[in-house]
C-alpha atoms as a PDB file:
ATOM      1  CA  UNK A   1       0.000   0.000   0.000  1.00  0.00           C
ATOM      2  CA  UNK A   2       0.916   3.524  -0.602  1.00  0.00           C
ATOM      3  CA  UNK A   3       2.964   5.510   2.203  1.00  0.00           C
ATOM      4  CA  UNK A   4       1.266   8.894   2.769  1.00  0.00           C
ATOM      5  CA  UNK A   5       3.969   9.910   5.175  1.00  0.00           C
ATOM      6  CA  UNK A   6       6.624   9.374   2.228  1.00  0.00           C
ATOM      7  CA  UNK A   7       4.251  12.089   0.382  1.00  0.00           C
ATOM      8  CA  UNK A   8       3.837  14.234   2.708  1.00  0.00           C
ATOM      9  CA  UNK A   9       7.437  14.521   3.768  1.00  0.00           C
ATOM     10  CA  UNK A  10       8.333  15.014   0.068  1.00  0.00           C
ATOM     11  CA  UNK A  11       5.492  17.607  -0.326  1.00  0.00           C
ATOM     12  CA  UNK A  12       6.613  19.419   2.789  1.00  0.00           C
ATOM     13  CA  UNK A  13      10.388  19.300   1.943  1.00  0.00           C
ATOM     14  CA  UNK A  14       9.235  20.876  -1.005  1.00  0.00           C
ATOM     15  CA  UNK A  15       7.385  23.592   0.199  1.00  0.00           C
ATOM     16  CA  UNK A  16       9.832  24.229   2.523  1.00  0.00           C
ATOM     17  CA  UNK A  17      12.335  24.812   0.154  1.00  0.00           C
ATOM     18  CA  UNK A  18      10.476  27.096  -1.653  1.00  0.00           C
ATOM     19  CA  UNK A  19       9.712  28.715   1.132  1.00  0.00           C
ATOM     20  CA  UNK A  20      13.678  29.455   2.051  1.00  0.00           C
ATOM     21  CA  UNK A  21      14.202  30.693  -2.080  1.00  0.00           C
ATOM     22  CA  UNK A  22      11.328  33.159  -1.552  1.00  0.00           C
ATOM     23  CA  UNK A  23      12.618  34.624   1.535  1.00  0.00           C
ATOM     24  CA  UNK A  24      15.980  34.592   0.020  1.00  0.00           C
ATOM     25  CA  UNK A  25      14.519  36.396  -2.878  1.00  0.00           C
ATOM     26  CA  UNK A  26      12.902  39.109  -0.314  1.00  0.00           C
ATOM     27  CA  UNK A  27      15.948  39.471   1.761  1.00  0.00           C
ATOM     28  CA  UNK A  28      18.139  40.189  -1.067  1.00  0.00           C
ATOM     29  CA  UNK A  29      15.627  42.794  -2.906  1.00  0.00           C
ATOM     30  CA  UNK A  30      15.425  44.107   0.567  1.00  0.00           C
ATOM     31  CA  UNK A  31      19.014  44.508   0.958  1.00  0.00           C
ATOM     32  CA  UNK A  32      19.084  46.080  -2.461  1.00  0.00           C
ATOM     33  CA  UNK A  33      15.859  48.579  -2.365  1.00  0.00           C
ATOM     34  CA  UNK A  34      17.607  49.810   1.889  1.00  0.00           C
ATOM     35  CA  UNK A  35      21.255  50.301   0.148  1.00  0.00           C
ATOM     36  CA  UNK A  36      19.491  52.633  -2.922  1.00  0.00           C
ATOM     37  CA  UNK A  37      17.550  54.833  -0.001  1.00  0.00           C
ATOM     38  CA  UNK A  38      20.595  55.155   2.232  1.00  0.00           C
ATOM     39  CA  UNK A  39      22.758  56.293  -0.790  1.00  0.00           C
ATOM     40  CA  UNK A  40      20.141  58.591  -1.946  1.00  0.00           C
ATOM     41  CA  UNK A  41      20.141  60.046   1.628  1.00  0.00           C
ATOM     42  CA  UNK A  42      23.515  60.681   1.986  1.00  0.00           C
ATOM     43  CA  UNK A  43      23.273  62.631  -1.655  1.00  0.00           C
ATOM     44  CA  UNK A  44      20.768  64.289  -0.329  1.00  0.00           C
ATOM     45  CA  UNK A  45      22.290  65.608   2.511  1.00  0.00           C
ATOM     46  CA  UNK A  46      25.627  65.896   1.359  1.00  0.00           C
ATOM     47  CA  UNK A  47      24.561  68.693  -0.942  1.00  0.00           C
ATOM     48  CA  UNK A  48      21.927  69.902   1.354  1.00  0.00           C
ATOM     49  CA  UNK A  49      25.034  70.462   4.109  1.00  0.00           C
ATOM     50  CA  UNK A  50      27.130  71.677   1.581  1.00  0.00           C
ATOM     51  CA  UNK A  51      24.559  74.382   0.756  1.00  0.00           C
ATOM     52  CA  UNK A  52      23.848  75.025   4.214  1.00  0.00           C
ATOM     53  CA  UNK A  53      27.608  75.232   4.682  1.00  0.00           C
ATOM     54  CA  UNK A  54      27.583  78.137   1.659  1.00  0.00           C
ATOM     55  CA  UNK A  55      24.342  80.015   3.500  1.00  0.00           C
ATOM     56  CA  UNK A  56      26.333  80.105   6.734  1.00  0.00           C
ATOM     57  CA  UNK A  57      29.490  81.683   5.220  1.00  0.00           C
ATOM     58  CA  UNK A  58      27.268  84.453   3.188  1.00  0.00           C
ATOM     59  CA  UNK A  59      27.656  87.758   4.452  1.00  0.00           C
ATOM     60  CA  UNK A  60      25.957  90.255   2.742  1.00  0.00           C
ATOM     61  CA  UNK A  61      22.819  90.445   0.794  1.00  0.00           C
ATOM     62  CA  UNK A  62      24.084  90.069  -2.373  1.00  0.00           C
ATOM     63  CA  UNK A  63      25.160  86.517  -1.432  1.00  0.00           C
ATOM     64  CA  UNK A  64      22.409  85.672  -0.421  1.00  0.00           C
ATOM     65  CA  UNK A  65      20.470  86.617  -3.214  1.00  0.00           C
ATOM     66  CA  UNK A  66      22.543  84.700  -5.264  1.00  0.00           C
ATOM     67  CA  UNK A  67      22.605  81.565  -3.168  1.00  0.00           C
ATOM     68  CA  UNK A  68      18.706  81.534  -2.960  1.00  0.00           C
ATOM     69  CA  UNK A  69      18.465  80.238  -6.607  1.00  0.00           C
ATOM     70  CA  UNK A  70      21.274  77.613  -5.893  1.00  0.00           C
ATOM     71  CA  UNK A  71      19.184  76.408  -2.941  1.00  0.00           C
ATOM     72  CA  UNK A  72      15.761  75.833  -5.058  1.00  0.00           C
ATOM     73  CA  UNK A  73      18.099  73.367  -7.624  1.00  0.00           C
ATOM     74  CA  UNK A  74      19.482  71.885  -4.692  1.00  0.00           C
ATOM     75  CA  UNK A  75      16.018  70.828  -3.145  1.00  0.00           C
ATOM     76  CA  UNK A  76      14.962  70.080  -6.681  1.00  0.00           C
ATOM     77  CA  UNK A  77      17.651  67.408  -7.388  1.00  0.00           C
ATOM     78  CA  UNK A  78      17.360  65.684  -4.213  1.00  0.00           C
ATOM     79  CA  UNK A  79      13.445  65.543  -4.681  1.00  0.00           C
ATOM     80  CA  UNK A  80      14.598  64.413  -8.218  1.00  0.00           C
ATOM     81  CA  UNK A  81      16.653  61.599  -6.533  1.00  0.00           C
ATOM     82  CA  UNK A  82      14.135  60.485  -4.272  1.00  0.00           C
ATOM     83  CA  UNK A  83      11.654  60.199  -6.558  1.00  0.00           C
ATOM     84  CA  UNK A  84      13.931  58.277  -8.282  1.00  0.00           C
ATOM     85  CA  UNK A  85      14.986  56.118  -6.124  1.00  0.00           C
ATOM     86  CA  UNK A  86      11.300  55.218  -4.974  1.00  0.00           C
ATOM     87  CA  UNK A  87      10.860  54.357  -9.093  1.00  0.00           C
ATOM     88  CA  UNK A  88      14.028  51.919  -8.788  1.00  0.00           C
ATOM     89  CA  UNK A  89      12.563  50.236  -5.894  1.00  0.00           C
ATOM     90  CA  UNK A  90       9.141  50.042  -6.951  1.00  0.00           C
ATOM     91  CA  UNK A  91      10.213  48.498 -10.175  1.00  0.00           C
ATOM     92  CA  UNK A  92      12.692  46.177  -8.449  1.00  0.00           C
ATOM     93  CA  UNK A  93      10.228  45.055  -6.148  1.00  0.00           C
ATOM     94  CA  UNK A  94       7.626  44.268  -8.676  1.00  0.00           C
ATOM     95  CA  UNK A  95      10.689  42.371 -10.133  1.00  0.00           C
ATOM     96  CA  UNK A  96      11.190  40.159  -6.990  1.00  0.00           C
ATOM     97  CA  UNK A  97       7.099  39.634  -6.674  1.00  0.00           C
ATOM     98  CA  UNK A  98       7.089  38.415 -10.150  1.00  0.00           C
ATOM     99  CA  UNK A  99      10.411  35.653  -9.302  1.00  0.00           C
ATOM    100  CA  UNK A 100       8.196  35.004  -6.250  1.00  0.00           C
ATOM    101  CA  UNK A 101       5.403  34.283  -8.176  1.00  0.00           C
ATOM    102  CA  UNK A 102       6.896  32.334 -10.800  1.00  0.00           C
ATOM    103  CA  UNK A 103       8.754  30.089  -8.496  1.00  0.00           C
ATOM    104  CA  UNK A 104       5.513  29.512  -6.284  1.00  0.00           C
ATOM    105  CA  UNK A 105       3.331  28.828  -9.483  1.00  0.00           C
ATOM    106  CA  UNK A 106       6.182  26.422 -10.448  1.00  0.00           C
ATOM    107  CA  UNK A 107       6.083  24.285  -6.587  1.00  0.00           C
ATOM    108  CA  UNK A 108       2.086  24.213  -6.392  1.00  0.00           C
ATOM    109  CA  UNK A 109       2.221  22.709 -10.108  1.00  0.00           C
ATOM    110  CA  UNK A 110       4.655  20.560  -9.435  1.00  0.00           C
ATOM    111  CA  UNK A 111       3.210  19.512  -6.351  1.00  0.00           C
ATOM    112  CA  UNK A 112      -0.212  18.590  -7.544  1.00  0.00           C
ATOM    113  CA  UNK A 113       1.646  16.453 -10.204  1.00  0.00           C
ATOM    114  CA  UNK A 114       3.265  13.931  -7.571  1.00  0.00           C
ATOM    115  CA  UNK A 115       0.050  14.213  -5.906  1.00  0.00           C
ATOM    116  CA  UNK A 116      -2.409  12.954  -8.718  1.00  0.00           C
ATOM    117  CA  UNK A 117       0.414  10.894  -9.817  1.00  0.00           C
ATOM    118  CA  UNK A 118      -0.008   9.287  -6.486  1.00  0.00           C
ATOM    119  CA  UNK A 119      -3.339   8.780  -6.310  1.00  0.00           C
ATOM    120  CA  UNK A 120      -3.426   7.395  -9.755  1.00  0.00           C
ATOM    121  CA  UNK A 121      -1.072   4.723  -8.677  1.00  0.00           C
ATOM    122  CA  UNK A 122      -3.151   4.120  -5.242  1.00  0.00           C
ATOM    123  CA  UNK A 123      -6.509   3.988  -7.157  1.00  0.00           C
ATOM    124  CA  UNK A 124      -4.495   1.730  -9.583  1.00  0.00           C
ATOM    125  CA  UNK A 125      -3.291  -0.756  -6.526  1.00  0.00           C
ATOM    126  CA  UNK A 126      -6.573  -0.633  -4.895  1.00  0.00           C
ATOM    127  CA  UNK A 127      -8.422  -1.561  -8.476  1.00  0.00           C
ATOM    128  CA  UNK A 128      -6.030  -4.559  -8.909  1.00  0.00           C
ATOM    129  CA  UNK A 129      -6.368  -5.673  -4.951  1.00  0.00           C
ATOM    130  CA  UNK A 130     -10.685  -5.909  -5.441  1.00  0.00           C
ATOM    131  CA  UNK A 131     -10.314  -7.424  -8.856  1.00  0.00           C
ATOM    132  CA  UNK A 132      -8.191 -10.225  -7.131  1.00  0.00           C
ATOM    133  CA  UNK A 133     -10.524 -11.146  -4.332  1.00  0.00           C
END
């Protein structure tokens, strides 16, 4: 007769793995989508600091009139940069749900082969045992 534990260690094994590429597939998109947002912050302030660093050494009007415009391109770019940056990681995480789904789509199918493969070969067995008695 037919060993459902065998099965359902397989099937489990099986799931499990999958389970441990997924999360390996979110970990590393993680990883990825953290290190684009902490580089775009330190852009971000670097030239904000930079420009703040400018302000503080003005010293008469003129300067500052002329340091005004700088600071509107400044705060442009870096919204530039973090809209950016929120694109990147939007797209890449689309990416990683897509892998995700893919390589779940590819266990469950998989899975429900060996399964009605097994119970075609238990339905088989059991068919041969009542035609012999």
């Amino acid at each position: 007769m037919y060993n459902f534990n065998e099965q359902f260690t397989a099937t489990t094994r099986q799931f499990a793995d999958t389970a441990a590429q997924v999360n390996q597939l979110a970990l590393n998109n993680f990883e990825t989508i953290f290190g684009l947002n902490l580089s775009t912050l330190e852009k971000n302030a670097s030239a904000t600091f930079a420009y703040f660093s400018e302000l503080a050494e003005a010293r008469d009007p003129e300067a500052f009139k002329t340091l005004l415009p700088k600071g509107v391109q400044i705060a442009r770019e870096n919204a530039e940069r973090t809209i950016g940056a929120g694109q990147e990681a939007f797209a890449r995480t689309v990416k990683t749900h897509e892998a995700i789904g893919q390589l779940t789509k590819g266990q469950l199918e998989s899975a429900t082969a060996q399964a009605q493969a097994a119970a075609e070969t238990t339905v088989k067995q059991a068919s041969k045992a009542a035609k012999a008695a």
